[in-house]
Structure formats: C-alpha cells, structure tokens
C-alpha atoms as a PDB file:
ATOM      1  CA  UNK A   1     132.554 128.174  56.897  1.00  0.00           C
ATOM      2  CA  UNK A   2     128.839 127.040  56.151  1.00  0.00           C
ATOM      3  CA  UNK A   3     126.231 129.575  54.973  1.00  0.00           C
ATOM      4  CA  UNK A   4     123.797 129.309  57.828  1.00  0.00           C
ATOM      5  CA  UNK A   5     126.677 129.720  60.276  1.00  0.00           C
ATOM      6  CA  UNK A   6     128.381 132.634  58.444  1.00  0.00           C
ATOM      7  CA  UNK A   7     124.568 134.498  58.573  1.00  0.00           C
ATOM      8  CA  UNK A   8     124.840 133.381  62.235  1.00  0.00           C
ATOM      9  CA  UNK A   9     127.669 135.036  62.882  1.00  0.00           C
ATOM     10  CA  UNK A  10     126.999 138.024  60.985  1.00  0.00           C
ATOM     11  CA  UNK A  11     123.941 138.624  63.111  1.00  0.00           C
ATOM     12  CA  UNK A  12     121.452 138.091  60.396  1.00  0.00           C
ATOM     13  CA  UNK A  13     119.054 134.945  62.055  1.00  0.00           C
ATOM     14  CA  UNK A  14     120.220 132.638  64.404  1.00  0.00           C
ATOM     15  CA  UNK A  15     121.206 129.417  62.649  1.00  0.00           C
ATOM     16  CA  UNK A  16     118.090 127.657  62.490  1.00  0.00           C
ATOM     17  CA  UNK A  17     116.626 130.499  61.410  1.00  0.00           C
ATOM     18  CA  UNK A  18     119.297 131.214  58.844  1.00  0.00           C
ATOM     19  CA  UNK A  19     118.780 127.800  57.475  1.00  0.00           C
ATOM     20  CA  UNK A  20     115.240 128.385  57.005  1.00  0.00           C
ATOM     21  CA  UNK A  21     116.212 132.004  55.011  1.00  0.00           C
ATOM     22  CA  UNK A  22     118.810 129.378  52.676  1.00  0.00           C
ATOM     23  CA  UNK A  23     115.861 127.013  51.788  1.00  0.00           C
ATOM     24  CA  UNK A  24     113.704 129.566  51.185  1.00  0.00           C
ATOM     25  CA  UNK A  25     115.981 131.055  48.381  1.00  0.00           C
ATOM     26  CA  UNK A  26     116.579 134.557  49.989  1.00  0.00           C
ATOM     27  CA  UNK A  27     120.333 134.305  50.222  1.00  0.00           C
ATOM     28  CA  UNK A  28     122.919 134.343  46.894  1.00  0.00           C
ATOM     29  CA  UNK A  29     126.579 133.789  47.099  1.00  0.00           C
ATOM     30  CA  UNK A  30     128.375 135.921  44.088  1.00  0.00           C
ATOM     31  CA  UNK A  31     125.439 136.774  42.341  1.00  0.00           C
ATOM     32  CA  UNK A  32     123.749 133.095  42.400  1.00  0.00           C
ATOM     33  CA  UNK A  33     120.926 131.565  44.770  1.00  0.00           C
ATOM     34  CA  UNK A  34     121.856 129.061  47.136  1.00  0.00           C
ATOM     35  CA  UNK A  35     119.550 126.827  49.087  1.00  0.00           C
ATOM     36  CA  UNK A  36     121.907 124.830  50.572  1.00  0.00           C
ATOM     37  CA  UNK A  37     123.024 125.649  54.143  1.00  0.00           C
ATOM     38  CA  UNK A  38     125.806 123.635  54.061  1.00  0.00           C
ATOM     39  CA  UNK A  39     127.106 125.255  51.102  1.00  0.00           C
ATOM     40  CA  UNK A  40     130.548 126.648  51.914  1.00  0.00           C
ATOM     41  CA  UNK A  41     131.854 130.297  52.124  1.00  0.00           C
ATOM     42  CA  UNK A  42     135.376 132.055  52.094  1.00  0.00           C
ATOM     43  CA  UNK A  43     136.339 135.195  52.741  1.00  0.00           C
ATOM     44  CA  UNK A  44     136.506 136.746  49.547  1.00  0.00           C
ATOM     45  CA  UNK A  45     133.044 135.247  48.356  1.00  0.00           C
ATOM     46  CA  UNK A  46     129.880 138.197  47.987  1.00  0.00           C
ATOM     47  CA  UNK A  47     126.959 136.837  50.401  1.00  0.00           C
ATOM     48  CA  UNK A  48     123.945 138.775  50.096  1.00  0.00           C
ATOM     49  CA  UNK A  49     120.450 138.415  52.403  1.00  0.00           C
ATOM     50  CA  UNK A  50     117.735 139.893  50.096  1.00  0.00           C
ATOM     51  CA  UNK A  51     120.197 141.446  47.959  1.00  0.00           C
ATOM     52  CA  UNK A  52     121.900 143.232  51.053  1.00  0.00           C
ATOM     53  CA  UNK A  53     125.287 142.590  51.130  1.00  0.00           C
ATOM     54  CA  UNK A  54     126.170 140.201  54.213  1.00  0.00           C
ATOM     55  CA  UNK A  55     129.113 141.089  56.503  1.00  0.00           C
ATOM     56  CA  UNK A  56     130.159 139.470  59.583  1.00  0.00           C
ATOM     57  CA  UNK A  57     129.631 141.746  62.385  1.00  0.00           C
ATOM     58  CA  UNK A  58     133.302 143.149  63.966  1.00  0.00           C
ATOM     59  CA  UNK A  59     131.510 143.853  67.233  1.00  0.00           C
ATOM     60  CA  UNK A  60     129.696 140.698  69.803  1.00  0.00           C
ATOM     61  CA  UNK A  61     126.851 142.037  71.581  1.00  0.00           C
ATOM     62  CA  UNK A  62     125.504 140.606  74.381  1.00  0.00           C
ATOM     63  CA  UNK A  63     122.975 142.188  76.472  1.00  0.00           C
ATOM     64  CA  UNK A  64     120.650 141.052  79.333  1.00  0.00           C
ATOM     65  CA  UNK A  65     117.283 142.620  79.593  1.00  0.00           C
ATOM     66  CA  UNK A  66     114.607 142.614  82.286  1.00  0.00           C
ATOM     67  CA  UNK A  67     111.169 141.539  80.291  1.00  0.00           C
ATOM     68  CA  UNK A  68     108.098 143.285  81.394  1.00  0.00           C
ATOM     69  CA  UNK A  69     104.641 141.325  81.187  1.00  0.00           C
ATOM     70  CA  UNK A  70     102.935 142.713  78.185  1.00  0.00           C
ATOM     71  CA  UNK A  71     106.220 142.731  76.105  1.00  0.00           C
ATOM     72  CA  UNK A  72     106.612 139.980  73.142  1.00  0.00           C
ATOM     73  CA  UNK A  73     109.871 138.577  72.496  1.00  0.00           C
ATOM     74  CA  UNK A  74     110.482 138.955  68.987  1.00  0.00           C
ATOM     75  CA  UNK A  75     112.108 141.863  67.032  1.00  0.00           C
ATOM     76  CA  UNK A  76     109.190 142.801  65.440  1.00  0.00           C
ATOM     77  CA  UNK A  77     105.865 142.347  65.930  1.00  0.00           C
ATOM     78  CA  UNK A  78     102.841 142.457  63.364  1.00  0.00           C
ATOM     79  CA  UNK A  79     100.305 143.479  65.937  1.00  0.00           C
ATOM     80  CA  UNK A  80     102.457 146.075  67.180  1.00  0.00           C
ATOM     81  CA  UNK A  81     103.132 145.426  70.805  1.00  0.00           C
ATOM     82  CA  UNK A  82     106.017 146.267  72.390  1.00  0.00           C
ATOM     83  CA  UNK A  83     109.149 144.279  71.772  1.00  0.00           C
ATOM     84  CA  UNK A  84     111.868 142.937  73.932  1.00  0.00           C
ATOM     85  CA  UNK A  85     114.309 144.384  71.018  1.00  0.00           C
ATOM     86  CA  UNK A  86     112.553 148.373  71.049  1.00  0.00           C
ATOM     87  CA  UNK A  87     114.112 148.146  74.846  1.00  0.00           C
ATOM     88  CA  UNK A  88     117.476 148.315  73.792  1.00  0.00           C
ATOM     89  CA  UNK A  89     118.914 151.706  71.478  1.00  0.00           C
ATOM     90  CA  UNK A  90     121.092 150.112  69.314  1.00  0.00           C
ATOM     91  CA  UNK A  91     122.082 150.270  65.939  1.00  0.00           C
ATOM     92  CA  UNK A  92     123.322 146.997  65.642  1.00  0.00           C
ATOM     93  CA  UNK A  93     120.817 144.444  64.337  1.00  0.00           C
ATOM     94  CA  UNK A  94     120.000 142.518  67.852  1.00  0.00           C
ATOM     95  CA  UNK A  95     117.598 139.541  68.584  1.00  0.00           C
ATOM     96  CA  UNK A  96     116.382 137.660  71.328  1.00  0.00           C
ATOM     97  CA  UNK A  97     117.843 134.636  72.509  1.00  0.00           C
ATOM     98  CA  UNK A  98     114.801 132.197  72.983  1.00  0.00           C
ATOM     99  CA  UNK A  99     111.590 133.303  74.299  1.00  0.00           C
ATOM    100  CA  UNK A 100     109.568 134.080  76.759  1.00  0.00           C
ATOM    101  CA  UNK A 101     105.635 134.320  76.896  1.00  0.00           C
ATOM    102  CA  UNK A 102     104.332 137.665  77.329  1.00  0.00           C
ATOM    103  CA  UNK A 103     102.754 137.579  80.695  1.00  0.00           C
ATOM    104  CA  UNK A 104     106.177 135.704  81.515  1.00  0.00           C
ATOM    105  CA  UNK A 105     108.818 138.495  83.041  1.00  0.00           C
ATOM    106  CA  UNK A 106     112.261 138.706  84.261  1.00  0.00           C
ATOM    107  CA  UNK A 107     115.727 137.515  82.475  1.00  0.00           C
ATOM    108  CA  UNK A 108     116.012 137.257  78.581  1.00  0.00           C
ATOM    109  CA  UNK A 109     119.068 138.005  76.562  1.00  0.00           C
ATOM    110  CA  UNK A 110     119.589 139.610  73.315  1.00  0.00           C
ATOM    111  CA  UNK A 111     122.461 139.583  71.080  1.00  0.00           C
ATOM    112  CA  UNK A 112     123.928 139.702  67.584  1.00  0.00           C
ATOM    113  CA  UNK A 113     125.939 136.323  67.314  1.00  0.00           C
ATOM    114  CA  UNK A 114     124.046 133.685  65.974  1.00  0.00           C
ATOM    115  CA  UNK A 115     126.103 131.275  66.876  1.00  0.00           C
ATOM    116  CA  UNK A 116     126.418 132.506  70.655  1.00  0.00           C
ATOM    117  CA  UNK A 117     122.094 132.015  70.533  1.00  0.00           C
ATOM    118  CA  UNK A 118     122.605 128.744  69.076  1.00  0.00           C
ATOM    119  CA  UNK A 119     124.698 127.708  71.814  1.00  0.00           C
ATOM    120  CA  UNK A 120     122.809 128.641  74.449  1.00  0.00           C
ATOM    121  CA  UNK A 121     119.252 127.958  73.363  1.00  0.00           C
ATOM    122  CA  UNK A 122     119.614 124.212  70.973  1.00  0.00           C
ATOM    123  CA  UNK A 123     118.559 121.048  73.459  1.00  0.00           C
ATOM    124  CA  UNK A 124     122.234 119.330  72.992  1.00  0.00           C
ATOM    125  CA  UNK A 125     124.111 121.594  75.499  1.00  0.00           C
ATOM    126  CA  UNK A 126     121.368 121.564  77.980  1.00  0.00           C
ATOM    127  CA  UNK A 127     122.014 125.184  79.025  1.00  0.00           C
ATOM    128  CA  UNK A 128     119.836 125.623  82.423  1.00  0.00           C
ATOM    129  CA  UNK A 129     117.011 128.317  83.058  1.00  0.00           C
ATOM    130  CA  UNK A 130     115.841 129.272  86.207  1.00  0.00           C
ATOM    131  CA  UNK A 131     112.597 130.318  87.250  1.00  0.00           C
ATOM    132  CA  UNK A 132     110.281 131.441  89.854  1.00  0.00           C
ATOM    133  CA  UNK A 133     106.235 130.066  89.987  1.00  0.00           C
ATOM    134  CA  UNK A 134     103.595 131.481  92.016  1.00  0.00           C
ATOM    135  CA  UNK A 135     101.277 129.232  91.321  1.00  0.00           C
ATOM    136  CA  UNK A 136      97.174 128.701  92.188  1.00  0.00           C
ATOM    137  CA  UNK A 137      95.480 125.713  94.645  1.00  0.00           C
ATOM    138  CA  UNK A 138      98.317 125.684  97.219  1.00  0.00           C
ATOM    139  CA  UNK A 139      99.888 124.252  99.186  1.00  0.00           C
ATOM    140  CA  UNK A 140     102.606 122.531  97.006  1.00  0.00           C
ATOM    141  CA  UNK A 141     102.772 119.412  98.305  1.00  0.00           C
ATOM    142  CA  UNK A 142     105.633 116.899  97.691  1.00  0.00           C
ATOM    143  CA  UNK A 143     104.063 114.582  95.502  1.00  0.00           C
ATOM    144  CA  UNK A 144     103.670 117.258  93.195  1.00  0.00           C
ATOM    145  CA  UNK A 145     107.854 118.387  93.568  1.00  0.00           C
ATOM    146  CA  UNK A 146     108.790 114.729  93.471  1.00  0.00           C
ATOM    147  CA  UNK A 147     106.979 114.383  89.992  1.00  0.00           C
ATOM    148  CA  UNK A 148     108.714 117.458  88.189  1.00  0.00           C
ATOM    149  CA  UNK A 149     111.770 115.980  89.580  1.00  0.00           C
ATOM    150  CA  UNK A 150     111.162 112.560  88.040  1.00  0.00           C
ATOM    151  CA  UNK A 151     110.060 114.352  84.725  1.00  0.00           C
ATOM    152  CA  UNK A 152     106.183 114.781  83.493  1.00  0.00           C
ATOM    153  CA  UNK A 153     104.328 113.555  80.393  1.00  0.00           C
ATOM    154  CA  UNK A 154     103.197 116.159  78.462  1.00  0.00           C
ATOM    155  CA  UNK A 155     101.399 116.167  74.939  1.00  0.00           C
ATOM    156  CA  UNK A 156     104.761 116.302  73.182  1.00  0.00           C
ATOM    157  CA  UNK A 157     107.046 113.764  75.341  1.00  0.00           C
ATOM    158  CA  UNK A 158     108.482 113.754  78.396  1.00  0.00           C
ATOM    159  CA  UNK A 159     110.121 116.119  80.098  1.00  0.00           C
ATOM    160  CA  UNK A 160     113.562 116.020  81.373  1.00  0.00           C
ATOM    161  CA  UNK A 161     114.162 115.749  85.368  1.00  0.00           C
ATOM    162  CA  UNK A 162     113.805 119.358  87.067  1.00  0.00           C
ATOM    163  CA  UNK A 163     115.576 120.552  89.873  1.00  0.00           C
ATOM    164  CA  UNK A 164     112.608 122.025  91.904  1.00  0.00           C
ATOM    165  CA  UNK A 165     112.295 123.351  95.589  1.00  0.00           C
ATOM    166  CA  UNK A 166     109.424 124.685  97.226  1.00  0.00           C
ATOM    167  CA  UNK A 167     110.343 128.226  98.617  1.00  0.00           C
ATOM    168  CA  UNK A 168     106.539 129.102 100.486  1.00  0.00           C
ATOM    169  CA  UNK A 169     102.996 127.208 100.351  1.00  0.00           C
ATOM    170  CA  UNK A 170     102.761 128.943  96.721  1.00  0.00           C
ATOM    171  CA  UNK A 171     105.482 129.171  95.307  1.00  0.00           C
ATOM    172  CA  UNK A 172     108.515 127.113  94.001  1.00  0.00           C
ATOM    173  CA  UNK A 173     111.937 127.630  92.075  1.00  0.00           C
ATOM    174  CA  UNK A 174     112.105 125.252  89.173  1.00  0.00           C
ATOM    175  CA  UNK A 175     115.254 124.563  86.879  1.00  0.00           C
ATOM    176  CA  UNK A 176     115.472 123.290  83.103  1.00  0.00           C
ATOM    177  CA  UNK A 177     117.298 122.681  80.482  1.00  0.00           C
ATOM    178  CA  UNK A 178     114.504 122.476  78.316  1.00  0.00           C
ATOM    179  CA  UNK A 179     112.938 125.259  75.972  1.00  0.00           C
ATOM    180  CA  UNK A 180     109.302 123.701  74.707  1.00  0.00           C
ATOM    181  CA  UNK A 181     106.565 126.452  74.274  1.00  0.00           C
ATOM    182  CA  UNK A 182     104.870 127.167  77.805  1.00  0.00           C
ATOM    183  CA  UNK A 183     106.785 124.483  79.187  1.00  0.00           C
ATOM    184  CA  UNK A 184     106.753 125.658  82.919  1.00  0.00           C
ATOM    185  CA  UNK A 185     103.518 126.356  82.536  1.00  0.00           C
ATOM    186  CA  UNK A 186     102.635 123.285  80.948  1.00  0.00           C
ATOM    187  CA  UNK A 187     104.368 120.976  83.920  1.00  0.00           C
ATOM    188  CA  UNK A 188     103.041 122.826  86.854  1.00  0.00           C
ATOM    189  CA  UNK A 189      99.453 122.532  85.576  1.00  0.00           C
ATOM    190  CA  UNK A 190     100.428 118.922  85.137  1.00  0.00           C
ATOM    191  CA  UNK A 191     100.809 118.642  88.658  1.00  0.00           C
ATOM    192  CA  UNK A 192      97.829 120.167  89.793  1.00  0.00           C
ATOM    193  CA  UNK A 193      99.217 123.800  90.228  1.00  0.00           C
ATOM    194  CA  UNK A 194      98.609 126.598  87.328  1.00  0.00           C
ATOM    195  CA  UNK A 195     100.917 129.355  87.538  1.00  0.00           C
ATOM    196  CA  UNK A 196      99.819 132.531  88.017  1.00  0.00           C
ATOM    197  CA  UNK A 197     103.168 134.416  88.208  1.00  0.00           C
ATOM    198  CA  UNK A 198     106.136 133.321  86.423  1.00  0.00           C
ATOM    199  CA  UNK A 199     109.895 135.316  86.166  1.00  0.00           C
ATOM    200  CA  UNK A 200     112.770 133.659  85.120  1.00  0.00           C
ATOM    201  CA  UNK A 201     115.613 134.626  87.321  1.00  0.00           C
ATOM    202  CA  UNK A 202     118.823 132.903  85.740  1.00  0.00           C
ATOM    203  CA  UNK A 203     120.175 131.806  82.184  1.00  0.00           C
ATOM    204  CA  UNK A 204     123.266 129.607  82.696  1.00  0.00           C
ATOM    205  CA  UNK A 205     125.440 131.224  85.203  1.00  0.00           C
ATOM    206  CA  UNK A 206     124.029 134.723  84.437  1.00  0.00           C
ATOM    207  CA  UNK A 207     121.676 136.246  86.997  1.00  0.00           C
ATOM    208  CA  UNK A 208     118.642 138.674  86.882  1.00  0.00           C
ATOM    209  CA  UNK A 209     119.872 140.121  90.537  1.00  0.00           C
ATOM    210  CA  UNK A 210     117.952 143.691  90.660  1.00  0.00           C
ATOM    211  CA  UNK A 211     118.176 144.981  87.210  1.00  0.00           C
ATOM    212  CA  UNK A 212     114.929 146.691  87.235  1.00  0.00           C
ATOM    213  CA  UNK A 213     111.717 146.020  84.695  1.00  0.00           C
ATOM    214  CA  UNK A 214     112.309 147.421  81.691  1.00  0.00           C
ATOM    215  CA  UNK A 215     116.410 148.065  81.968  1.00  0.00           C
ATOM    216  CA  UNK A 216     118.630 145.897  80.329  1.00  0.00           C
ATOM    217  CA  UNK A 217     123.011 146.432  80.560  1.00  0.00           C
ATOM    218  CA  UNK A 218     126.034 145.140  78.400  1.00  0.00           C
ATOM    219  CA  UNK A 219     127.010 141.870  79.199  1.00  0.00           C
ATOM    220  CA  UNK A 220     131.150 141.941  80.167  1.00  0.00           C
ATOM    221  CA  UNK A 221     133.291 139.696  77.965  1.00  0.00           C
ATOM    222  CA  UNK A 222     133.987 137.095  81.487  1.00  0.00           C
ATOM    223  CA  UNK A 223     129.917 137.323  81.821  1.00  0.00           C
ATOM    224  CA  UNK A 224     130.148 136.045  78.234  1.00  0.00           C
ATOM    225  CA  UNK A 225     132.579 133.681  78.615  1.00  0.00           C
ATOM    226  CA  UNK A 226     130.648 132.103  81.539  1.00  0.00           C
ATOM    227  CA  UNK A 227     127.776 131.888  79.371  1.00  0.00           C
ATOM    228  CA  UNK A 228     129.577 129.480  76.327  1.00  0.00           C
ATOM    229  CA  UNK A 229     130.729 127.681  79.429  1.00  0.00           C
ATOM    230  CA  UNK A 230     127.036 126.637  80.961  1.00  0.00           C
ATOM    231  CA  UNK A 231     125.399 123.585  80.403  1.00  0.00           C
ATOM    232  CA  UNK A 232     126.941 120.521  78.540  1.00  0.00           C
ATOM    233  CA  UNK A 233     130.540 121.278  76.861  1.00  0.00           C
ATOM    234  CA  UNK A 234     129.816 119.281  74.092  1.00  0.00           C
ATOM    235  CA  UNK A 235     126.749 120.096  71.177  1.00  0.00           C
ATOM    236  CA  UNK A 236     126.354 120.277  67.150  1.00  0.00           C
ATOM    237  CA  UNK A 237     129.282 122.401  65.555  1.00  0.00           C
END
C-alpha cells in the first residue's frame, strides 16, 4: 500500500492532505524520513506521523452532521470558533469531509477514512451535492436557470452543467458535482442573484431530512455503502 493512502486509511489526513504531510518530511517509515507518497508500506513496517506511531484505524466512522451558520469546518481552528468536529464526542480522530462556508448550513459529513473522503470529495467521481438558495433581486427568471444549466464562467474556468429548478420567486434547488471555494455562491451572483441563504440538503444519496441544527448521528454501514456508490464508479485508485 502507498504511504499517503495507508495515513488515509488510518485516519490521519485525507490523502491529499497526507501527501502534503510526506513532502513536508513529517512522516518516517522504520526510523527514516520519507517524502515520497508513493513510497510503499507492508504490514510489518513502523510508520510514524510526528514521531507518533501510525496505525490503521480497526473502526470506519462515518457520521452526518447538521452545520450551524457561525460554525467553521475544520478540526481546529486558530481563531477559536466553533468547529464542525467539537459537535461530535468522539475519541476517534474525525475530520470533515469537504467544506462548507460558515454562514453556509445544513449537511456535512465527518469521518475517519481517508480514503472514504477522498472518494467522495476528488472531481473524478463527480459525487453530487445538493443545495438550497434563497437568493436577493427576485424573481428568478429562466434565463438565469437556463445559464447554470449550460454551465457559467467564473474566474477559475467553467463550471460544469447544474441541475437547477426554481422552487418560489426566490429561491431555487441547485445540484453539483463540483467543490470550488464559494462556488454556489459564486454562480448565482453570476447570474444576477446573490444568495442570501444557502443549506445544503444532500451529499450523494444521503439526505439532511430533519436532523436538527447542531445534531449529527452514525451513518449505518448500507448508508455507507450508498455513499462509495454515488457519483461516477470509476476515479484515481
């Protein structure tokens, strides 16, 4: 197995992350720095993460939490706001599975496989989010829906088609498979429409339904399973 994806699975980084930990000469494999995150691993080799030993985690967690505005979604936080990762009491080292801004509410997941984050949050599988924008100057007319759908041009590329219907004068349910920085945000302004609320109300097949601000609950191993199964079945190994 490769370095960054043991640390992955052991619930250290996700793998990009882990990679970045590798180059940055924080990991050593019996003893000796590696900065290679290809560099394979067996069993019986000693993998330490700043001279912790490094053991992959028996247990999967998987756990889907309601984000509150005013909570950041990191594990920790310099400033000292609240984090999507103090909601959970767990003793197993958990971390959030992509991000969401911290007016931004609603569904985010948090887990300890690496490799479960990497599946569900790199570009390649094209895992879809769901959201819900209130957003300012309506009516939403359908120039403006028939635009996201085509895809917008925004200061790093084009988007990717949305699936986007208009649920009241105000407000509309938009679907990606994208994960830029304020990208909702970014393509409704585009269109002429700032948001002014924003909750994201599925990840892949998995559903905020009426778990309450603040709560989060286990996911089950089919909710799991359904998970590894959204978006595109085929993505980097």
């Amino acid at each position: 197995m490769r370095l960054a994806k043991f640390l992955a699975t052991a619930g250290v980084a996700s793998r990009r992350a882990s990679e970045q930990l590798i180059s940055a000469g924080r990991v050593t494999v019996d003893g000796v720095t590696v900065t290679d995150p290809a560099r394979d691993v067996e069993p019986l080799n000693a993998v330490a993460f700043d001279g912790e030993p490094v053991r992959q985690a028996p247990i999967r967690a998987v756990y889907a939490v309601h984000k509150p505005a005013g909570v950041v979604s990191t594990a920790d936080d310099p400033q000292g706001r609240p984090t999507v990762v103090s909601l959970i009491p767990s003793a197993l080292r958990l971390y959030p599975v992509g991000r969401l801004d911290i007016d931004t509410t609603g569904l985010i997941l948090l887990t300890n496989d690496g490799e479960l984050a990497h599946r569900l949050t790199h570009p390649s599988f094209e895992v879809p989010k769901q959201y819900l924008a209130v957003v300012t100057r309506p009516p939403v007319r359908d120039a403006a829906l028939r635009a996201l759908r085509r895809g917008v041009e925004l200061d790093d590329g084009q988007t990717a088609p949305a699936r986007v219907r208009r649920l009241a004068p105000d407000t509309i349910e938009l679907t990606i498979h994208e994960g830029r920085k304020r990208q909702v945000k970014r393509m409704c302004e585009h269109v002429g429409h700032p948001v002014r609320r924003l909750v994201r109300v599925a990840f892949g097949e998995l559903e905020l339904g009426d778990l309450a601000p603040g709560a989060y609950r286990q996911l089950t191993a089919a909710e799991v399973d359904k998970l590894t199964s959204s978006g595109r079945a085929a993505g980097p190994v």
